[in-house]
PDB file of N, CA and C in Angstrom:
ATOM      1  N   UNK A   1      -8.018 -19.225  -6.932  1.00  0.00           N
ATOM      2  CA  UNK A   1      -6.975 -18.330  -6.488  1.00  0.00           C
ATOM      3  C   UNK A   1      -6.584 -18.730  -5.072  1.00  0.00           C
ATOM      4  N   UNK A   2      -5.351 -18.690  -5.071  1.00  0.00           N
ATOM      5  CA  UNK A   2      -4.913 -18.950  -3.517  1.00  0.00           C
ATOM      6  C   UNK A   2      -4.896 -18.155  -2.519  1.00  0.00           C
ATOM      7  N   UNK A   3      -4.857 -18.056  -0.880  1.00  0.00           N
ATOM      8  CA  UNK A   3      -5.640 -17.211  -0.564  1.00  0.00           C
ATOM      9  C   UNK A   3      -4.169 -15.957  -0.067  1.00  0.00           C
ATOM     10  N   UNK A   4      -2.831 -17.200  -0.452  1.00  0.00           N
ATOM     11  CA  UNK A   4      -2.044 -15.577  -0.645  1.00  0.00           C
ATOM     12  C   UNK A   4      -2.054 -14.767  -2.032  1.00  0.00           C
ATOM     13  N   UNK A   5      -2.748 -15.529  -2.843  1.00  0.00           N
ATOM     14  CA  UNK A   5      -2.585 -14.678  -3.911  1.00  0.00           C
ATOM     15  C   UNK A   5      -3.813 -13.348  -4.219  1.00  0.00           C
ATOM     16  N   UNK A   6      -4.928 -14.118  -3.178  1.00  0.00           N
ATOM     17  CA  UNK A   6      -6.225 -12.956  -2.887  1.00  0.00           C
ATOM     18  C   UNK A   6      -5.925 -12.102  -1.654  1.00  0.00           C
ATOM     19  N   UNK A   7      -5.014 -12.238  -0.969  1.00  0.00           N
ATOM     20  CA  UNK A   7      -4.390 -11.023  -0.175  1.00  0.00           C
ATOM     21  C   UNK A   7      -3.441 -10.656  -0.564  1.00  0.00           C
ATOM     22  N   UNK A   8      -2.777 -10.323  -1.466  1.00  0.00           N
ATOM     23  CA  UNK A   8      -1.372  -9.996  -2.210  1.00  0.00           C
ATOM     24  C   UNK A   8      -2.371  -9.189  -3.166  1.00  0.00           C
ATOM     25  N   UNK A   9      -3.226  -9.710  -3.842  1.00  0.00           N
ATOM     26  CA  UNK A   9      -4.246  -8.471  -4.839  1.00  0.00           C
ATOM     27  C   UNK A   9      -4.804  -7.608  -4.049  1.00  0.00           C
ATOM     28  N   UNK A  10      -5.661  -7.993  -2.668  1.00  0.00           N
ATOM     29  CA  UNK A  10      -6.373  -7.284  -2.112  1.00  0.00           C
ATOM     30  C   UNK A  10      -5.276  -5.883  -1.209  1.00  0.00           C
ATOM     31  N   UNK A  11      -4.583  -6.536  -1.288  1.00  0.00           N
ATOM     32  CA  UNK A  11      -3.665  -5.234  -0.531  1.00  0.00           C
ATOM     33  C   UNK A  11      -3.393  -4.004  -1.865  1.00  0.00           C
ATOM     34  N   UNK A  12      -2.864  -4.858  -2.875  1.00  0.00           N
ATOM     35  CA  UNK A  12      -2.531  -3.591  -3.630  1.00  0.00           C
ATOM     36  C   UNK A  12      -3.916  -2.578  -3.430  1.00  0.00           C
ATOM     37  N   UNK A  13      -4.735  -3.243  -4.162  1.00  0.00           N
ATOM     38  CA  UNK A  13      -6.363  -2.675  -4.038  1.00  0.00           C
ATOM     39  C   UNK A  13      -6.518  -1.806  -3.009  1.00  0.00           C
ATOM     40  N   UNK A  14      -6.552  -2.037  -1.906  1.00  0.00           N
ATOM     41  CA  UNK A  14      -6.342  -1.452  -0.631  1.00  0.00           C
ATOM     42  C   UNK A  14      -5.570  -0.008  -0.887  1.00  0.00           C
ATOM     43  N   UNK A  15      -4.532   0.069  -0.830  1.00  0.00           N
ATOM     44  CA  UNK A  15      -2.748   1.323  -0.409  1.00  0.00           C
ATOM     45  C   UNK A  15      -2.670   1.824  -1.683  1.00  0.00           C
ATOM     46  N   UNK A  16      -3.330   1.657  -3.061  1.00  0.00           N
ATOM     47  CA  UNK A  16      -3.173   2.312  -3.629  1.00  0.00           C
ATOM     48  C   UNK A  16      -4.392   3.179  -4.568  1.00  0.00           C
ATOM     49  N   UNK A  17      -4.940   4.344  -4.709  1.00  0.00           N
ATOM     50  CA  UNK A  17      -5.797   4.950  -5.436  1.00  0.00           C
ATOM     51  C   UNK A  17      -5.957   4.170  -6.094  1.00  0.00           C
ATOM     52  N   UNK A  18      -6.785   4.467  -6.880  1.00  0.00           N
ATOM     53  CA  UNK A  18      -7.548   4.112  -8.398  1.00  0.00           C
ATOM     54  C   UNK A  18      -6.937   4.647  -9.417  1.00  0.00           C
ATOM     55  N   UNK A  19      -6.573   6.109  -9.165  1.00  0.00           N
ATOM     56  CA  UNK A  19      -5.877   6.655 -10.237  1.00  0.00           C
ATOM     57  C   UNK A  19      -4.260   5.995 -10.503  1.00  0.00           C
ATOM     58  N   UNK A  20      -3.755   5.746  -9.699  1.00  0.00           N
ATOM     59  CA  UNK A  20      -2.549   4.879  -9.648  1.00  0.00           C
ATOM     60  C   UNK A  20      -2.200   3.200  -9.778  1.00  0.00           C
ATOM     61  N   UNK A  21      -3.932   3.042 -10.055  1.00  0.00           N
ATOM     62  CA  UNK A  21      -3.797   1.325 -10.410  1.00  0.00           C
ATOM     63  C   UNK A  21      -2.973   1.395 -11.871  1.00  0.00           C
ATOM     64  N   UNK A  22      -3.699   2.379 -12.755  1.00  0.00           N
ATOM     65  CA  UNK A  22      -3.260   1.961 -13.895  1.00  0.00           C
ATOM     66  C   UNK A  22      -1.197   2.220 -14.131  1.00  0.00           C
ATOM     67  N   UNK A  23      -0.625   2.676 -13.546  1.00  0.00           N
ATOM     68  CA  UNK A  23       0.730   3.379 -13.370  1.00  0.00           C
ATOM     69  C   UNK A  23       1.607   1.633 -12.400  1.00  0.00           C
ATOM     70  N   UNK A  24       2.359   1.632 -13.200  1.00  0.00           N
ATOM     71  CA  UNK A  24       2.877   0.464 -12.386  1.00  0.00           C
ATOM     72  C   UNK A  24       4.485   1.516 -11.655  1.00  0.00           C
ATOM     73  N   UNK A  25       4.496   0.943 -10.814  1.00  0.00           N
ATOM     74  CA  UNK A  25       5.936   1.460  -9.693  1.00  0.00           C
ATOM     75  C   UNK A  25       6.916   0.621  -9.182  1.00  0.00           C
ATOM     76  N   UNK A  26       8.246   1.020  -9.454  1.00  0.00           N
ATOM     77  CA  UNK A  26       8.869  -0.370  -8.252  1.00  0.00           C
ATOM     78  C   UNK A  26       8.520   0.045  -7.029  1.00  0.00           C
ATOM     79  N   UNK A  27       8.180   1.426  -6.587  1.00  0.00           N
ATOM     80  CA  UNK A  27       7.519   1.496  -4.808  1.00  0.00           C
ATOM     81  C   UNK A  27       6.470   0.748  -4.651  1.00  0.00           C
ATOM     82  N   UNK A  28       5.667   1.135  -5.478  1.00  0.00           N
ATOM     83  CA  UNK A  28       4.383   0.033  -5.431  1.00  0.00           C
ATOM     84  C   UNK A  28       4.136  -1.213  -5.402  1.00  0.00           C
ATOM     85  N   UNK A  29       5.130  -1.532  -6.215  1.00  0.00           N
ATOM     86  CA  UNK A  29       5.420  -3.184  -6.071  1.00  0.00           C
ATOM     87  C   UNK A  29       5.803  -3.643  -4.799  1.00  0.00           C
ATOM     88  N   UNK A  30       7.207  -2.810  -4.362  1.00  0.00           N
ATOM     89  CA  UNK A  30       7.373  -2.904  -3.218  1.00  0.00           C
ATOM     90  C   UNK A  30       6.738  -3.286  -1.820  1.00  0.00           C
ATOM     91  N   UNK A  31       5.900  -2.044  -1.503  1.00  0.00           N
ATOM     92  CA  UNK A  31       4.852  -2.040  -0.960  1.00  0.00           C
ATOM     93  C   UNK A  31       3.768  -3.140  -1.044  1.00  0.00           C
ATOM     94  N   UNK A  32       3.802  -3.675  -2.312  1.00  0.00           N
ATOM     95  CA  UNK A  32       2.514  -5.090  -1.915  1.00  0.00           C
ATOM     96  C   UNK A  32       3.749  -5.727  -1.751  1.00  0.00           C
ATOM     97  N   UNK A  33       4.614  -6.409  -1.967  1.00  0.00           N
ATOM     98  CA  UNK A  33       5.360  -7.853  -1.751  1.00  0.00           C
ATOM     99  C   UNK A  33       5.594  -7.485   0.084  1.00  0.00           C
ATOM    100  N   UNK A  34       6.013  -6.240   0.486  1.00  0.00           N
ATOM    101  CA  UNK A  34       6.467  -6.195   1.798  1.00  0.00           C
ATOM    102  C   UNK A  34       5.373  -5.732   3.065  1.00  0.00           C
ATOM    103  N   UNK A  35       4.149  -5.983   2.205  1.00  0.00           N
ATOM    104  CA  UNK A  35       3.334  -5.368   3.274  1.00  0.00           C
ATOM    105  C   UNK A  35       1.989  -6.525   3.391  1.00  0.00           C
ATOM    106  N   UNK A  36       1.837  -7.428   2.816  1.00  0.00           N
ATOM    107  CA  UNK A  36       0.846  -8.267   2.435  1.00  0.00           C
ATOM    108  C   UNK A  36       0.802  -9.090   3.892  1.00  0.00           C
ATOM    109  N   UNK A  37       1.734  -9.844   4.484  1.00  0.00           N
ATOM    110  CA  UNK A  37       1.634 -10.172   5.869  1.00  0.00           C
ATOM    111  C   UNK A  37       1.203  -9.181   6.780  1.00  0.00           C
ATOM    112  N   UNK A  38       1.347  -7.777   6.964  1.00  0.00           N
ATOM    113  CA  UNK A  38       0.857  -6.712   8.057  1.00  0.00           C
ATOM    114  C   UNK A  38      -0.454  -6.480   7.309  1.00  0.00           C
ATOM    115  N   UNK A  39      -0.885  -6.312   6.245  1.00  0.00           N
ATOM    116  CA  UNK A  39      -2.068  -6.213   5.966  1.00  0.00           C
ATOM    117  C   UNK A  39      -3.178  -7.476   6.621  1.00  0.00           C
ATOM    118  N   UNK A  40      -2.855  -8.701   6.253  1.00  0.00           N
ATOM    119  CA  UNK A  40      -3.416  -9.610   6.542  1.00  0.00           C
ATOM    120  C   UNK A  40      -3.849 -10.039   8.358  1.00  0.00           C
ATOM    121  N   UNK A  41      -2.422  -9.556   8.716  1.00  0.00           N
ATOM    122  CA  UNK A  41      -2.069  -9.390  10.329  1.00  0.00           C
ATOM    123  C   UNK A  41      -3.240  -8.722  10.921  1.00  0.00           C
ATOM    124  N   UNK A  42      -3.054  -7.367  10.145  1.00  0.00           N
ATOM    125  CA  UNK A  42      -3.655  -6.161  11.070  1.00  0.00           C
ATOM    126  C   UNK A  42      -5.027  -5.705  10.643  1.00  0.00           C
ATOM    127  N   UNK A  43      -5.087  -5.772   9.062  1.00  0.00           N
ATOM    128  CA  UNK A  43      -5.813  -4.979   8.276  1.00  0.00           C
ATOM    129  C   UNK A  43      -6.611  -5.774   7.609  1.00  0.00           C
ATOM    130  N   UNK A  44      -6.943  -7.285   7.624  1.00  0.00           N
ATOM    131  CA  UNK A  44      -7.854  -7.328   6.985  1.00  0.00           C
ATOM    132  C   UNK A  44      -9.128  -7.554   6.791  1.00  0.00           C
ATOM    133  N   UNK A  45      -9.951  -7.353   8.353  1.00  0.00           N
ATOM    134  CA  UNK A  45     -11.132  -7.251   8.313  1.00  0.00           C
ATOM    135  C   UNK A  45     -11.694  -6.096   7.872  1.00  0.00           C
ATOM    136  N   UNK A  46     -11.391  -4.924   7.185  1.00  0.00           N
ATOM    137  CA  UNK A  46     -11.076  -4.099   6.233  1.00  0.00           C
ATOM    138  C   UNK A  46     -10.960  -4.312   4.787  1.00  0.00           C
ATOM    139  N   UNK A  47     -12.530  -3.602   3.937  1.00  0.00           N
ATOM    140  CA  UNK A  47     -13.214  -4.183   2.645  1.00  0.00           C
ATOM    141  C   UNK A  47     -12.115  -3.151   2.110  1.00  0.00           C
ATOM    142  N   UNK A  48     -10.983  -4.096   0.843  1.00  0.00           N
ATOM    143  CA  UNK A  48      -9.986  -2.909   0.208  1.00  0.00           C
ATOM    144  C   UNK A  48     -10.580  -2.322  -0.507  1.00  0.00           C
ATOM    145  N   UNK A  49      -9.274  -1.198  -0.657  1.00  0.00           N
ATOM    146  CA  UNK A  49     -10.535  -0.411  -1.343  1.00  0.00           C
ATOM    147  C   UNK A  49     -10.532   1.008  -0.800  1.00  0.00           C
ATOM    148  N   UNK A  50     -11.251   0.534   0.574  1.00  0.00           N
ATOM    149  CA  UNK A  50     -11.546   1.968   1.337  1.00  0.00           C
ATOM    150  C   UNK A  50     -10.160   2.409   2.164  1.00  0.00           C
ATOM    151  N   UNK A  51     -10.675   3.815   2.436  1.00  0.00           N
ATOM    152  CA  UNK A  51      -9.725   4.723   3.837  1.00  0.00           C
ATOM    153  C   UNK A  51      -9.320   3.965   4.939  1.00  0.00           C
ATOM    154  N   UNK A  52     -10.497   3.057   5.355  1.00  0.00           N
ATOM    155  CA  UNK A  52     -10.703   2.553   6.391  1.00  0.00           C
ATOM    156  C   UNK A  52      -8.892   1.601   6.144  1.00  0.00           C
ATOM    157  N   UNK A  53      -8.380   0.994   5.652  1.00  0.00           N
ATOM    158  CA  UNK A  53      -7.672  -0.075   5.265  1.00  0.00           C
ATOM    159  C   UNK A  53      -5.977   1.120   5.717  1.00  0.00           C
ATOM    160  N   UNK A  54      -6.073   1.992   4.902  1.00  0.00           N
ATOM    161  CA  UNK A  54      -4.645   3.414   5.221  1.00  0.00           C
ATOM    162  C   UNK A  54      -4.554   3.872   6.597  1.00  0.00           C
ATOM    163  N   UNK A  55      -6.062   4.078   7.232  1.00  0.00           N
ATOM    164  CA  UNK A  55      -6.136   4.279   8.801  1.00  0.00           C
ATOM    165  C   UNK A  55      -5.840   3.288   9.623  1.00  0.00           C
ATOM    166  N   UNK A  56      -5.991   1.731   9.395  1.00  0.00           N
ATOM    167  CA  UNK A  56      -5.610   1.374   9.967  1.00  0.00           C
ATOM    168  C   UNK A  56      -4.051   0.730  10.394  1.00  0.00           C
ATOM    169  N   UNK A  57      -3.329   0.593   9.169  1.00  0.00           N
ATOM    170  CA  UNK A  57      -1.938   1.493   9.133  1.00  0.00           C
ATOM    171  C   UNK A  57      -1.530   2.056   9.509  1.00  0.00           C
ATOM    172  N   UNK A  58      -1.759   2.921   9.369  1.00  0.00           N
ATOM    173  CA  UNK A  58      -1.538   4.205  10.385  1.00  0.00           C
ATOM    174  C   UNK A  58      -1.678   3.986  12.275  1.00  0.00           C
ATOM    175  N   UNK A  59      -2.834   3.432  12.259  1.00  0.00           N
ATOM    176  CA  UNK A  59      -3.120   3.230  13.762  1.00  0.00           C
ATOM    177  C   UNK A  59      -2.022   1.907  14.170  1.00  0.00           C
ATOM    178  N   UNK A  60      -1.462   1.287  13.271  1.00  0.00           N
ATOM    179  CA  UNK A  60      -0.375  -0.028  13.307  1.00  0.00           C
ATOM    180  C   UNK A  60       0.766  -0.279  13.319  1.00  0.00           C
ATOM    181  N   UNK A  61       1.014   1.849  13.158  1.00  0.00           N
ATOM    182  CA  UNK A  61       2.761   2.100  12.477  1.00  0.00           C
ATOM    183  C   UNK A  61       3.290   1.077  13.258  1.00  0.00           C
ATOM    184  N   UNK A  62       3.416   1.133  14.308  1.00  0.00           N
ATOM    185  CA  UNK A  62       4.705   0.879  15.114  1.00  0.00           C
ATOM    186  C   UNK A  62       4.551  -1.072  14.970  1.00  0.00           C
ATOM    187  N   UNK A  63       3.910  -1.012  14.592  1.00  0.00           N
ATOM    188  CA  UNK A  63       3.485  -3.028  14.650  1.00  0.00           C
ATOM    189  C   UNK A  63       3.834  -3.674  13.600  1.00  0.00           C
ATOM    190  N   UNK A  64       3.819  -2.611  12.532  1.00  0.00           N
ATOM    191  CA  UNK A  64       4.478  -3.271  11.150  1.00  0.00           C
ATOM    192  C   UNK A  64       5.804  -3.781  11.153  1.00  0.00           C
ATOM    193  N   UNK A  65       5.666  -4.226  10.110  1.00  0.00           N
ATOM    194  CA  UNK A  65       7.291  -4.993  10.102  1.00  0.00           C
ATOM    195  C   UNK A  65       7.991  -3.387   9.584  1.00  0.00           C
ATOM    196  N   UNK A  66       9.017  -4.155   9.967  1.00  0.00           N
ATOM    197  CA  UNK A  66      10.282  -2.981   9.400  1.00  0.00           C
ATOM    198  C   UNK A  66      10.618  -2.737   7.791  1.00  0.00           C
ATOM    199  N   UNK A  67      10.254  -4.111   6.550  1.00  0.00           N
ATOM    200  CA  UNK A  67      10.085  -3.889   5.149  1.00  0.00           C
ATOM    201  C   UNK A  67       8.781  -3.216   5.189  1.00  0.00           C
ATOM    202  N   UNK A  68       7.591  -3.349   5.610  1.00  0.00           N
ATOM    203  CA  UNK A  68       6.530  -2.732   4.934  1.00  0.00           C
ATOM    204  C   UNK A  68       6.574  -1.003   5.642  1.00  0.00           C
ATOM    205  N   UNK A  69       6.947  -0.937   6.786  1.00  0.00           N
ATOM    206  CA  UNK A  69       7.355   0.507   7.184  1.00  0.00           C
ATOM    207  C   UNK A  69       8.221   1.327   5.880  1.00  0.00           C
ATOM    208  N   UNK A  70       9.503   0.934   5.737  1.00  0.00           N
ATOM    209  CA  UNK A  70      10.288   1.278   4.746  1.00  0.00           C
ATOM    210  C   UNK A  70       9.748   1.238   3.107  1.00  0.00           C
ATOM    211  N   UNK A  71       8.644   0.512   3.206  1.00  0.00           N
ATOM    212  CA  UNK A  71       8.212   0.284   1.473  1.00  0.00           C
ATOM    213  C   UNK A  71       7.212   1.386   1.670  1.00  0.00           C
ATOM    214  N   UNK A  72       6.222   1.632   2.822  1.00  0.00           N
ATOM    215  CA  UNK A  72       5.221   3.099   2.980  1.00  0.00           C
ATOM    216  C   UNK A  72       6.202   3.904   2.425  1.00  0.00           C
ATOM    217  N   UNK A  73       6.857   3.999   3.237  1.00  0.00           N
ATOM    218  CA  UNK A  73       7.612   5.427   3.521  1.00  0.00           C
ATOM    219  C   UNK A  73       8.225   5.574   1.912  1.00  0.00           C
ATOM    220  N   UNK A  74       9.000   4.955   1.175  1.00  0.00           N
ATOM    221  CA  UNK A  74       9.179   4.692  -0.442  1.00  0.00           C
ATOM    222  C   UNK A  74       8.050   5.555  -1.214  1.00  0.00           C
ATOM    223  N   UNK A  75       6.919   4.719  -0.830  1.00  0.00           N
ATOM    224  CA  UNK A  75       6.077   4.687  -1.849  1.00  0.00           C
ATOM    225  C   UNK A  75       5.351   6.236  -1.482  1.00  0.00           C
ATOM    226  N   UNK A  76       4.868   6.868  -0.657  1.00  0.00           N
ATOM    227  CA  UNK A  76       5.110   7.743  -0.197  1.00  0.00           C
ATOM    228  C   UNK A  76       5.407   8.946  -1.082  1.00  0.00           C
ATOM    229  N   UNK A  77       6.803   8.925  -0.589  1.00  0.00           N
ATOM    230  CA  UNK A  77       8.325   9.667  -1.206  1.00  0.00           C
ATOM    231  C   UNK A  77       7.459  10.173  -2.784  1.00  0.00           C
ATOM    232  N   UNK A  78       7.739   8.710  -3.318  1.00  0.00           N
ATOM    233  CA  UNK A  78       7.216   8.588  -4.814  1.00  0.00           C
ATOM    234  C   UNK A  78       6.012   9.498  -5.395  1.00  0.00           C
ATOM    235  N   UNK A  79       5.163   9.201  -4.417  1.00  0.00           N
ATOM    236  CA  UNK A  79       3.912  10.072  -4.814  1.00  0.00           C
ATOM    237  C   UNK A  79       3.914  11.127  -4.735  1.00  0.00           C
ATOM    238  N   UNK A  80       4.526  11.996  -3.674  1.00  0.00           N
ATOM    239  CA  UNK A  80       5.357  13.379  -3.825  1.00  0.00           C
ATOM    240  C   UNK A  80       5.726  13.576  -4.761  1.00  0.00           C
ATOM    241  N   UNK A  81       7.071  13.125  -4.891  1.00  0.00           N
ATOM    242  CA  UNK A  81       7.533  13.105  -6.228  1.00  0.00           C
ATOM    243  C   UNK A  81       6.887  13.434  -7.535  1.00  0.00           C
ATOM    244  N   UNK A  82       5.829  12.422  -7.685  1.00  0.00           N
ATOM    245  CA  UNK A  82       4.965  12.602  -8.829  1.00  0.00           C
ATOM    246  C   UNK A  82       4.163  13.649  -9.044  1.00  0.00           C
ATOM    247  N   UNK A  83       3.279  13.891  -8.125  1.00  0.00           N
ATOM    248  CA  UNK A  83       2.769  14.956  -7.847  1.00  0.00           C
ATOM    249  C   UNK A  83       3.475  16.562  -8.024  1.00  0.00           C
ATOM    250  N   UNK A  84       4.527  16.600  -7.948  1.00  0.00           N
ATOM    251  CA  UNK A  84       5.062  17.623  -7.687  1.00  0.00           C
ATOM    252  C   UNK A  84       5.817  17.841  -9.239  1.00  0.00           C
ATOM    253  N   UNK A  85       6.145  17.167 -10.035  1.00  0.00           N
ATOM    254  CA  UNK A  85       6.308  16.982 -11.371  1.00  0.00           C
ATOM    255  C   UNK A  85       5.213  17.107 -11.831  1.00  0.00           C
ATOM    256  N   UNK A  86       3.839  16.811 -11.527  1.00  0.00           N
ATOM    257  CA  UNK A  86       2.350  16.901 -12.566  1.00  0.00           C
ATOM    258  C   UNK A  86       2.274  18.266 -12.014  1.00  0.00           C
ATOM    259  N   UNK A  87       2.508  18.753 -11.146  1.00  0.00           N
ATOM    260  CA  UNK A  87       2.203  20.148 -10.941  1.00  0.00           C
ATOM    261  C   UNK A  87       2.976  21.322 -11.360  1.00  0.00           C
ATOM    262  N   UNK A  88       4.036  20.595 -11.542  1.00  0.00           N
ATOM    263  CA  UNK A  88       4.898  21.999 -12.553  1.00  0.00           C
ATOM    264  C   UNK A  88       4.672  21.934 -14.143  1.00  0.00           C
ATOM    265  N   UNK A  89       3.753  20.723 -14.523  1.00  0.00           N
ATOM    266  CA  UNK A  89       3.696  20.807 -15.680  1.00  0.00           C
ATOM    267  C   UNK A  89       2.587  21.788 -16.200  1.00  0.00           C
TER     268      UNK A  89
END
C-alpha cells in the first residue's frame, strides 16, 4: 500500500465513528479526499481511531486548509441531519 493510500484510509478511520463506517456519504467522502494532507500535516502522530485525532482538529481549525474546513463543516451538517431524522423516527 502506498503511503498516500495508508493516510487516505487512516484518516477516514480517524473523523469518522464506527457506526458510520458502514454508511457511505458524499460528505464523507468529501472529508477524506479534502482533509488527508491536514491530517497528515497536523494529525498524524495520532493512532486513528481515537478522540485524540477530532481534538486535534479542532486545536488546528484555523491551520486547515480551506477544502477540509468546508468538508468538516459538510460533514457535520450531515450528521445532524441524520440524527435528527433517526430521531423522529
Amino acid at each position: 500500500m502506498t503511503p498516500s493510500k495508508a493516510a487516505f484510509l487512516a484518516l477516514g478511520i480517524c473523523l469518522v465513528p464506527a457506526a458510520a463506517l458502514a454508511q457511505q456519504s458524499p460528505a464523507r467522502d468529501a472529508l477524506k479526499r479534502a482533509c488527508t494532507g491536514d491530517y497528515m500535516e497536523y494529525c498524524s502522530e495520532h493512532a486513528p481511531g481515537g478522540p485524540e485525532v477530532e481534538a486535534c482538529f479542532k486545536t488546528n481549525l484555523k491551520k486547515l486548509s480551506p477544502g477540509c474546513t468546508a468538508a468538516i463543516m459538510a460533514y457535520k451538517q450531515e450528521q445532524r441531519a441524520t440524527r435528527r431524522v433517526s430521531e423522529a423516527r
